[in-house]
Protein backbone atom coordinates (compact mmCIF):
# COMPACT_ATOMS: atom_id res chain seq x y z
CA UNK A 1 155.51 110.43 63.88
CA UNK A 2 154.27 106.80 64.17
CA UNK A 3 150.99 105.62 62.96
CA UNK A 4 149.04 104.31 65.50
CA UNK A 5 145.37 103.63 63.21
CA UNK A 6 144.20 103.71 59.89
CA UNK A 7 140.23 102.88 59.06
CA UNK A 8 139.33 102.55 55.74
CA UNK A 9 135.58 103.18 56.41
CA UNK A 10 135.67 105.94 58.66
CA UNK A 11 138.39 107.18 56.04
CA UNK A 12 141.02 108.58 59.03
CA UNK A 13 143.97 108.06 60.20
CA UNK A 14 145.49 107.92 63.42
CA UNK A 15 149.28 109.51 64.17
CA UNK A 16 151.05 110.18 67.35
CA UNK A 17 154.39 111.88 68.18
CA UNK A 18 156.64 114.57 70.23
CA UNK A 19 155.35 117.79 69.66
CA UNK A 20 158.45 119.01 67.79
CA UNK A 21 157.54 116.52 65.24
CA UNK A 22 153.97 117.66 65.42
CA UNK A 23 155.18 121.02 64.93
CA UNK A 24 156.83 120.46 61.89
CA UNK A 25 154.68 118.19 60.03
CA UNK A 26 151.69 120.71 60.40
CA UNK A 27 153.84 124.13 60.59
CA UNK A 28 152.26 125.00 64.03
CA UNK A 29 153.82 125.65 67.48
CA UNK A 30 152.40 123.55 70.37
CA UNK A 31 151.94 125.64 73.54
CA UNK A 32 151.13 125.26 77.15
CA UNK A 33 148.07 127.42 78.20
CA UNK A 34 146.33 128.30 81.57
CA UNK A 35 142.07 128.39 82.22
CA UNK A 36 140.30 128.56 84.96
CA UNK A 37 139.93 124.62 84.65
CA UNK A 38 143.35 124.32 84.27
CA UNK A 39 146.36 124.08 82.04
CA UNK A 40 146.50 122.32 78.42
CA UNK A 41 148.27 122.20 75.46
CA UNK A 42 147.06 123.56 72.29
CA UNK A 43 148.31 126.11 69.10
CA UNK A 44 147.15 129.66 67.34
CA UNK A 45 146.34 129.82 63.82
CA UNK A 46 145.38 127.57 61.08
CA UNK A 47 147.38 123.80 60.63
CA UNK A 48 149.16 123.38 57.53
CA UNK A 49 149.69 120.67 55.36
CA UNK A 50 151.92 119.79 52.16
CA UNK A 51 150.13 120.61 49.01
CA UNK A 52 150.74 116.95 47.84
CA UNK A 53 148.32 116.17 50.98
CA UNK A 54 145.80 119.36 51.14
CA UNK A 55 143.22 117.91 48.48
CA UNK A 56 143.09 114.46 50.63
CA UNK A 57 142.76 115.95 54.11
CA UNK A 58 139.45 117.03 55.20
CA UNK A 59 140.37 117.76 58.90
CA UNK A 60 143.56 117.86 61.40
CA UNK A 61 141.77 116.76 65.04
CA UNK A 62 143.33 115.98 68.26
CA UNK A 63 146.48 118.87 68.39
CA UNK A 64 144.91 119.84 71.85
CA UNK A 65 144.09 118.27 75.00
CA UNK A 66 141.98 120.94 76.46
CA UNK A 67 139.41 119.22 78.18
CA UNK A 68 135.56 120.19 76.81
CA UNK A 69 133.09 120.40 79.89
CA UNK A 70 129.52 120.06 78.35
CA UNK A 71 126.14 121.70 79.84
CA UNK A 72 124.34 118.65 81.98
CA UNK A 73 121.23 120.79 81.45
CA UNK A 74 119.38 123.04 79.26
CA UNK A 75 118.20 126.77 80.00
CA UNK A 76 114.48 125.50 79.93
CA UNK A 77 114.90 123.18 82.30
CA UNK A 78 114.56 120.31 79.12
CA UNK A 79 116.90 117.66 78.83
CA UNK A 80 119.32 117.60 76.19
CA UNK A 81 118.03 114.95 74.18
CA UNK A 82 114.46 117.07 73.87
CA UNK A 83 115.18 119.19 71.16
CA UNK A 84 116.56 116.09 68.80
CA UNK A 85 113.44 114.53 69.55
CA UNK A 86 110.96 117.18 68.51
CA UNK A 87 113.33 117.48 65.53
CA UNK A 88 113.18 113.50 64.93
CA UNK A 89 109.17 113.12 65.25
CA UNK A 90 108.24 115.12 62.26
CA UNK A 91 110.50 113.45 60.14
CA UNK A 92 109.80 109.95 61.03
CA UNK A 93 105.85 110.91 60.48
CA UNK A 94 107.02 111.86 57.20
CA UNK A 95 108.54 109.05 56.64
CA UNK A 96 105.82 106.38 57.29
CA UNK A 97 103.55 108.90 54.73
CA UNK A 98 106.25 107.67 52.32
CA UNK A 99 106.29 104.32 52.80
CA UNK A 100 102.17 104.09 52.97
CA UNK A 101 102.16 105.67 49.74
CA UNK A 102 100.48 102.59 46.99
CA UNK A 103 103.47 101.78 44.41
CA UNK A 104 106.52 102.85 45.89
């Protein structure tokens, strides 16, 4: 396993390596699988890590390469963006009653 990244900031961490190597150092077994879309690589079960490494480790990302095809459109005929919008407005309203209010 070589490490490609590290980013202090985003607090992560960036490995790569053969997937017998990936295998061991998170106890899983890589596997080649078949969709309609295709074939990709992924595992079953949960990833493991050392317990000297389990309280530091919030997530394991990136042990799959099965590609994720998202919806260009929404049931209501809406784009996707709509619904964060509606969500947004209120909130920024709210916000400018903050800031208006005298002594703050």
């Amino acid at each position: 396993m070589k490490v490609m990244e590290t980013d202090a900031a985003r607090r992560s961490v960036i490995i790569r390596g053969p997937a017998d190597a990936v295998n061991k150092a998170f106890n899983v077994q890589l596997n080649d699988y078949e969709y309609e879309r295709g074939t990709y690589r992924s595992h079953d079960g949960p990833v493991q890590l050392p317990s000297n490494l389990a309280d530091y480790v919030e997530a394991v990302v990136g042990l799959t390469n099965r590609q994720v095809h998202a919806r260009t459109s929404r049931p209501h005929g809406g784009t996707a963006a709509e619904p964060l919008a509606r969500r947004a407005m209120p909130r920024a309203a709210a916000l400018q009653r903050i800031r208006r209010t005298p002594g703050h």
